[in-house]
Protein backbone atom coordinates (compact mmCIF):
# COMPACT_ATOMS: atom_id res chain seq x y z
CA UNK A 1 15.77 -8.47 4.33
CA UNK A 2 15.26 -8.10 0.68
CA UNK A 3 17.16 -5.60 -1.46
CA UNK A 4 14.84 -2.33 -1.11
CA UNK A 5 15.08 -3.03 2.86
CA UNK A 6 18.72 -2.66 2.63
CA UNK A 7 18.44 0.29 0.13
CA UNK A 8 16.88 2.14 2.71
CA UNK A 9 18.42 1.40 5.77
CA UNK A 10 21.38 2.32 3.68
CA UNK A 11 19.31 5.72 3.57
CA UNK A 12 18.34 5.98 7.44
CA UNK A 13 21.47 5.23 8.22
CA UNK A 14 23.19 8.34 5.87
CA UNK A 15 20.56 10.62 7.65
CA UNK A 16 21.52 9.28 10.74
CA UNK A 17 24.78 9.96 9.95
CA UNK A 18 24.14 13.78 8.63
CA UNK A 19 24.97 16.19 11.74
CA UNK A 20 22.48 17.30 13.98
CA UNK A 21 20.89 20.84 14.21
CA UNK A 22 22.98 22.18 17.06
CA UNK A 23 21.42 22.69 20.32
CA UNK A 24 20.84 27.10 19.71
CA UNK A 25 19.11 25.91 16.81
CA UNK A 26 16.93 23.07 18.06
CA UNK A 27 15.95 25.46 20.70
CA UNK A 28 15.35 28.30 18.46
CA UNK A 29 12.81 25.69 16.42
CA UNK A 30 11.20 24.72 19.80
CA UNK A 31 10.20 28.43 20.88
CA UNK A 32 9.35 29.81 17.54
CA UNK A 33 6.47 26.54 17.80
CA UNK A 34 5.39 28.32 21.19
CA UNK A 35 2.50 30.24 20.01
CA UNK A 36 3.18 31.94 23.31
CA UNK A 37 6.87 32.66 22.39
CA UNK A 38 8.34 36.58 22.10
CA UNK A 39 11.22 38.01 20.92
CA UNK A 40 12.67 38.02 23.94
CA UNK A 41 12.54 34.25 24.36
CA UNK A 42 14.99 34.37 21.36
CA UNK A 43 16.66 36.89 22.77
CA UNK A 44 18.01 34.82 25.17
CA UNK A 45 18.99 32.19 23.35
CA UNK A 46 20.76 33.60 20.13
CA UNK A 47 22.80 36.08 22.61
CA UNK A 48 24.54 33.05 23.67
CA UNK A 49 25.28 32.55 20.22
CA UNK A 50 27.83 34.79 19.08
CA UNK A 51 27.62 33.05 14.99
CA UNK A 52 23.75 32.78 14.87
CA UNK A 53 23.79 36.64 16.54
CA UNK A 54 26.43 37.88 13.87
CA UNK A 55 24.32 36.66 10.83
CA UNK A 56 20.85 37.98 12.16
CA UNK A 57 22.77 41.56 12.22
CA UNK A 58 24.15 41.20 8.99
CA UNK A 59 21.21 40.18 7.45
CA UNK A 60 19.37 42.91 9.24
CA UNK A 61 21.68 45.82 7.89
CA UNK A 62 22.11 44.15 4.64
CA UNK A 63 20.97 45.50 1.10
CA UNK A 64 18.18 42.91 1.07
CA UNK A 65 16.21 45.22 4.16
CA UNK A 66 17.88 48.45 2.68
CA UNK A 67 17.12 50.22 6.27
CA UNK A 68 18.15 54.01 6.26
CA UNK A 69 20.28 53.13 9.37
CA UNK A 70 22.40 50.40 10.93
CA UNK A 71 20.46 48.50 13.63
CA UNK A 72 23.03 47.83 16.54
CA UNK A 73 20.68 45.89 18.71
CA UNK A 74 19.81 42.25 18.53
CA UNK A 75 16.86 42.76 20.20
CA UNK A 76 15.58 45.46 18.11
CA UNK A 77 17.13 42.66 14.97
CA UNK A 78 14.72 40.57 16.42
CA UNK A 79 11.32 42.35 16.10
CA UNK A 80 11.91 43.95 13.00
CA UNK A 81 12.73 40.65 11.18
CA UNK A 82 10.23 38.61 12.68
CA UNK A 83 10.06 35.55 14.74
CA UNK A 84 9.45 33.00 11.42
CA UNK A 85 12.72 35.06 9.73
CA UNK A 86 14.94 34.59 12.65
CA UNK A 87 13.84 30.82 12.71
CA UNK A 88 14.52 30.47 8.93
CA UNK A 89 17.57 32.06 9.11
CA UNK A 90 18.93 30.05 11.85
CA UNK A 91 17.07 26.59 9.79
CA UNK A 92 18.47 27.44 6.62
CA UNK A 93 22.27 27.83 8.24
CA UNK A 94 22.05 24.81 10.11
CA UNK A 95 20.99 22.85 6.84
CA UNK A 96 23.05 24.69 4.04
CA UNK A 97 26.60 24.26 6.37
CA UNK A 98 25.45 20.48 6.50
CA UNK A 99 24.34 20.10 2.71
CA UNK A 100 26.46 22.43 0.43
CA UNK A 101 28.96 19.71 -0.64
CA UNK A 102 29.93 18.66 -3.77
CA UNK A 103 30.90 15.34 -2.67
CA UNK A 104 27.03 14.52 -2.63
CA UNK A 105 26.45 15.82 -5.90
CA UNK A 106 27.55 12.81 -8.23
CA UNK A 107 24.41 12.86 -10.75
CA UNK A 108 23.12 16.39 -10.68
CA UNK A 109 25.12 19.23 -10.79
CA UNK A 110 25.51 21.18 -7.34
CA UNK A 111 25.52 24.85 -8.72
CA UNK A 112 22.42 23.84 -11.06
CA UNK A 113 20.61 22.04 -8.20
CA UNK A 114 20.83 24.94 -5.53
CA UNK A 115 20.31 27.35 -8.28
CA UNK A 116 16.93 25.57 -9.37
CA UNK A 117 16.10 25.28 -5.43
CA UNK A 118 17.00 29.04 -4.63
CA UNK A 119 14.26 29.74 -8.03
CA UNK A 120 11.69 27.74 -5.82
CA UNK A 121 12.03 29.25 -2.95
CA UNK A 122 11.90 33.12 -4.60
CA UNK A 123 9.07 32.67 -7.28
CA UNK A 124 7.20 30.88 -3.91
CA UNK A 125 8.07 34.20 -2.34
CA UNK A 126 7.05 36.25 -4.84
CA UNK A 127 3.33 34.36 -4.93
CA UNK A 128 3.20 34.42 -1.25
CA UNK A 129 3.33 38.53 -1.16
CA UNK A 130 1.14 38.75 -4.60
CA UNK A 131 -1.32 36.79 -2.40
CA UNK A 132 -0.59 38.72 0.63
CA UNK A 133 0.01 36.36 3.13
CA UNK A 134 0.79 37.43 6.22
CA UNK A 135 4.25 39.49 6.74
CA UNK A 136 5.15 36.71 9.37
CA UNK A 137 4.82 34.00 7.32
CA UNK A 138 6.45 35.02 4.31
CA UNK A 139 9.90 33.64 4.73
CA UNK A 140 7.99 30.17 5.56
CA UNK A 141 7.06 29.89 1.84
CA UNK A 142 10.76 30.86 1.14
CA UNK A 143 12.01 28.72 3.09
CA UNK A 144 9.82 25.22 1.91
CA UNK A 145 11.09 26.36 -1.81
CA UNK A 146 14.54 26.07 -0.89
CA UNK A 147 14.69 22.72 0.44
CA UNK A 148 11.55 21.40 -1.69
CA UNK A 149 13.80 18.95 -2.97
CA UNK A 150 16.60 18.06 -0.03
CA UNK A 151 15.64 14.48 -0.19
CA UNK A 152 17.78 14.25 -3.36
CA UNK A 153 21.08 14.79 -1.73
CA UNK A 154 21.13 11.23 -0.16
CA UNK A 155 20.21 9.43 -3.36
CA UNK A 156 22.39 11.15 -5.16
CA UNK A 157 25.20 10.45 -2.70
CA UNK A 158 24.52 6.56 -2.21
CA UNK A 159 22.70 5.88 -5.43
CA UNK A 160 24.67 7.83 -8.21
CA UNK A 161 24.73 5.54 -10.60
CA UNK A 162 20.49 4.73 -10.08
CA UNK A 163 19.81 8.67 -10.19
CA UNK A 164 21.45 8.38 -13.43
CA UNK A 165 19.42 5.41 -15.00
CA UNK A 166 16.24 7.15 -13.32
CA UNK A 167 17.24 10.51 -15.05
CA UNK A 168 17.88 9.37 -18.44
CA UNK A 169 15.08 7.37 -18.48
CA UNK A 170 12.87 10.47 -17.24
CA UNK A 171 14.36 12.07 -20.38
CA UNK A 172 13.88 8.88 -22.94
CA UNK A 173 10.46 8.79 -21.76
CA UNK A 174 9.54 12.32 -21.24
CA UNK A 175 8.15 11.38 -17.96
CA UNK A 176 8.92 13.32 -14.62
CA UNK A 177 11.80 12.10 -12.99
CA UNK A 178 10.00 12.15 -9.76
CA UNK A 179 7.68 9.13 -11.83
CA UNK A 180 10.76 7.29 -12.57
CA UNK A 181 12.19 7.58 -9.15
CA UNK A 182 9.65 5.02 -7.94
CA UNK A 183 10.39 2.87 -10.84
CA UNK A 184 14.28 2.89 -10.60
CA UNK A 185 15.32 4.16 -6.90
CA UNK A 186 14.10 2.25 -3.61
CA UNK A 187 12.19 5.31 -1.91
CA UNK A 188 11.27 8.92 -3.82
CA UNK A 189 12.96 12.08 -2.81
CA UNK A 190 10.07 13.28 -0.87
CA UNK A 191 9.70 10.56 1.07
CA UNK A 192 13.90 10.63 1.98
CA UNK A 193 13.08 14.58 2.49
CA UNK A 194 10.56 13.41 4.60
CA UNK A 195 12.89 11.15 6.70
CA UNK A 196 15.58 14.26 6.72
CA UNK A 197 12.60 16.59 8.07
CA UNK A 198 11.50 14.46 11.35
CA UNK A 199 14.99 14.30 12.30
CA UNK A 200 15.69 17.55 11.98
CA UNK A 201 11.57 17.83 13.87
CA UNK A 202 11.23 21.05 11.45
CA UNK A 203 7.72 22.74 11.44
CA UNK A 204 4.55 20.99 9.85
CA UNK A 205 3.88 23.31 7.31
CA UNK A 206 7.42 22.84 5.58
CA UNK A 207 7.23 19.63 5.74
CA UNK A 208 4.05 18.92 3.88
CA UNK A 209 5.26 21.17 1.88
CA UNK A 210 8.19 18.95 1.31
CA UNK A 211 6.16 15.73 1.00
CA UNK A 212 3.52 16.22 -1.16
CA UNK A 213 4.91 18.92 -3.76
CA UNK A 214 4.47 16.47 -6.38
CA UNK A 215 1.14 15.49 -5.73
CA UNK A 216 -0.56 18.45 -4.41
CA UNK A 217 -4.38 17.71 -5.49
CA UNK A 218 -3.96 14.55 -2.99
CA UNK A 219 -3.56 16.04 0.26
CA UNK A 220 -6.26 17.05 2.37
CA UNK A 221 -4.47 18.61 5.12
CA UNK A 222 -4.33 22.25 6.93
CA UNK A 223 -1.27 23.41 4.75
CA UNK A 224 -3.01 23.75 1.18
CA UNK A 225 -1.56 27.11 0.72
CA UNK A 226 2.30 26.56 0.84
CA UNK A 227 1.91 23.48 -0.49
CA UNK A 228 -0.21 24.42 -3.52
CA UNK A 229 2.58 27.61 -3.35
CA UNK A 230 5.62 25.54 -4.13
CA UNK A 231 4.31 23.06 -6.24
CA UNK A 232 3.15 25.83 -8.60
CA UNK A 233 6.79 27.37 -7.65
CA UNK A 234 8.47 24.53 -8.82
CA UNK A 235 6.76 23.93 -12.05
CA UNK A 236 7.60 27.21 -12.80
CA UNK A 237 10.93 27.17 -11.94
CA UNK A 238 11.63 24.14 -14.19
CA UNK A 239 9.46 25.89 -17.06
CA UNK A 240 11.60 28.69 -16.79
CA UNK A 241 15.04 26.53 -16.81
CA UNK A 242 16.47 28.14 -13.65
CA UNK A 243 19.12 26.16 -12.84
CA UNK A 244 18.11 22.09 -13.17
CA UNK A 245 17.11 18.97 -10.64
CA UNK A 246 17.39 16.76 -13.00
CA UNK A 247 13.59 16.95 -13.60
CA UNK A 248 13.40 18.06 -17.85
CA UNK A 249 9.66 17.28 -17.53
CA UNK A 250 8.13 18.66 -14.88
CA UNK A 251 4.44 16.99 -13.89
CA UNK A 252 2.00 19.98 -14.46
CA UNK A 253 -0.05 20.68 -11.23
CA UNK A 254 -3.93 20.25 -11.41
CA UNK A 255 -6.01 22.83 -12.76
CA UNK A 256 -7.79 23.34 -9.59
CA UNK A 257 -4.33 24.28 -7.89
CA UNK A 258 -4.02 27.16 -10.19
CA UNK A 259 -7.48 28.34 -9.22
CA UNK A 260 -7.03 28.07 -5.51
CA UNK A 261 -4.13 30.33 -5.85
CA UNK A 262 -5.69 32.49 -8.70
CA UNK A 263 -2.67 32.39 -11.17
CA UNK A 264 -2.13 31.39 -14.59
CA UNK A 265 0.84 31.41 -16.88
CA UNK A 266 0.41 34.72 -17.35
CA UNK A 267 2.25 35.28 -14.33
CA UNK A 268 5.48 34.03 -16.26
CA UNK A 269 5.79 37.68 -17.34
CA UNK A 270 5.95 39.30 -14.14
CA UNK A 271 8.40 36.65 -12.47
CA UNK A 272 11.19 36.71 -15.13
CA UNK A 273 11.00 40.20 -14.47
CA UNK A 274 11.78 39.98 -10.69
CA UNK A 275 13.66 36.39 -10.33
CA UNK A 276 16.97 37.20 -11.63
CA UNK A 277 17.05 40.52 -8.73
CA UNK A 278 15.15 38.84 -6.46
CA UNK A 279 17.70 35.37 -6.60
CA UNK A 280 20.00 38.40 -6.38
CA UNK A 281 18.98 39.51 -3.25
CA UNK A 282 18.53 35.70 -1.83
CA UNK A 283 21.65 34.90 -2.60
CA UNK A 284 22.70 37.74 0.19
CA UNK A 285 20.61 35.64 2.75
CA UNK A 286 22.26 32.27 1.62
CA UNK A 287 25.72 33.62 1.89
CA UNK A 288 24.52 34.88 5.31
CA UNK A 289 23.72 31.48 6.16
């Protein structure tokens, strides 16, 4: 076994490791990819729940819905966030509890990572409902933003001292660090999100999200619109300089991207005008979670 064998089995085994969605979750993620599922299926299962039902009913009443009254049902939770939100929600509290550490955070800066990742996931947001995707899919967009770049957190654990070379040679170079990952570290981050994603067997569109963010104009599968979505999200986010990644020069998506999704810089206007309330607002669904 030569050295980049034993770099990532060093990986598998750290994922291996990482705790497992717990069983409400996994079967939340199993209904909600039931096209036949109904909000009583999750009914069910979150009632047994008494942490999962708690944070659905604060997010529910919470200043980020701003509903006239306090909903006391979970059913009634249920329906008016929507089967994808309840799913996210539960996703994105299984994954933060596991991930939010500081002890995996030896080359980039926590607070600068998840504030760059929270900027994905709202300016992806924000494009979704310009674009008016469907109500129901929305917090899917949000949701691939946020953990566009989870694959980091094991490389940054294991291979501090590599992120670092791979970082300062991203900046000597003015390449994207994403580049100089496959030069300096054994496997890319996508490819370690990847590895995160089937054990964790989250939803397809996420996870080509996930995968080919960097190199949207290569993938010819069924998810072109979140992917295309977060790629442009990203760039922006790292034009913009919310929080950092480690990534000071981002790779600029293709031309065609921008046209599939109708948007040009000129949409740089409009989002510093909404990210800082809008990360606002997020930041009440993160602290849910």
């Amino acid at each position: 076994m030569d050295q980049k064998e034993k770099d990532i089995r060093k990986i598998i085994n750290y994922i291996n490791q990482m705790p497992s969605l717990s069983t409400t979750v996994a079967k939340i993620l199993e209904i909600c990819n039931d096209p036949n599922a109904s909000p009583a299926d999750l009914n069910r299962i979150i009632s047994l729940d008494p942490v999962l039902m708690a944070k659905i009913m604060k997010l529910i009443n919470s200043a980020y819905y701003g509903l006239p009254h306090e909903i006391t049902s979970l059913a009634r939770a249920i329906i008016m966030l929507g089967i994808n939100t309840v799913k996210n929600l539960a996703l994105s509290t299984a994954v933060l509890t596991r991930l939010k550490n500081k002890n995996q955070f030896s080359a980039i800066d926590m607070d600068g990572f998840w504030k760059h990742s929270l900027g994905v996931a709202v300016i992806a947001k924000y494009i979704a409902k310009r674009r008016k995707i469907d109500v129901n899919m929305i917090e899917e967009f949000f949701i691939a933003g946020l953990l566009h770049d989870i694959g980091k957190i094991p490389l940054n654990s294991i291979f501090s001292e590599k992120y670092l070379m791979a970082m300062t040679m991203s900046d000597r170079k003015n390449e994207s660090l994403f580049l100089t990952e496959r030069k300096v570290m054994p496997i890319d981050h996508t490819r370690v999100g990847l590895l995160i994603l089937k054990t964790w067997k989250v939803g397809e569109s996420i996870t080509d999200a996930i995968i080919h963010h960097h190199e949207p104009e290569k993938y010819q599968g069924k998810n072109k619109e979140i992917l295309y979505t977060v790629a442009i999200a990203d760039y922006f986010a790292n034009f913009l300089e919310i929080g950092f990644a480690g990534n000071r020069f981002p790779e600029k998506p293709n031309e065609e991207i921008f046209k599939h999704l109708d948007i040009s810089f000129d949409i740089l206007d409009e989002i510093e005008e909404v990210v800082t309330a809008e990360i606002e607002k997020a930041t009440i669904f993160l602290n849910i979670s």
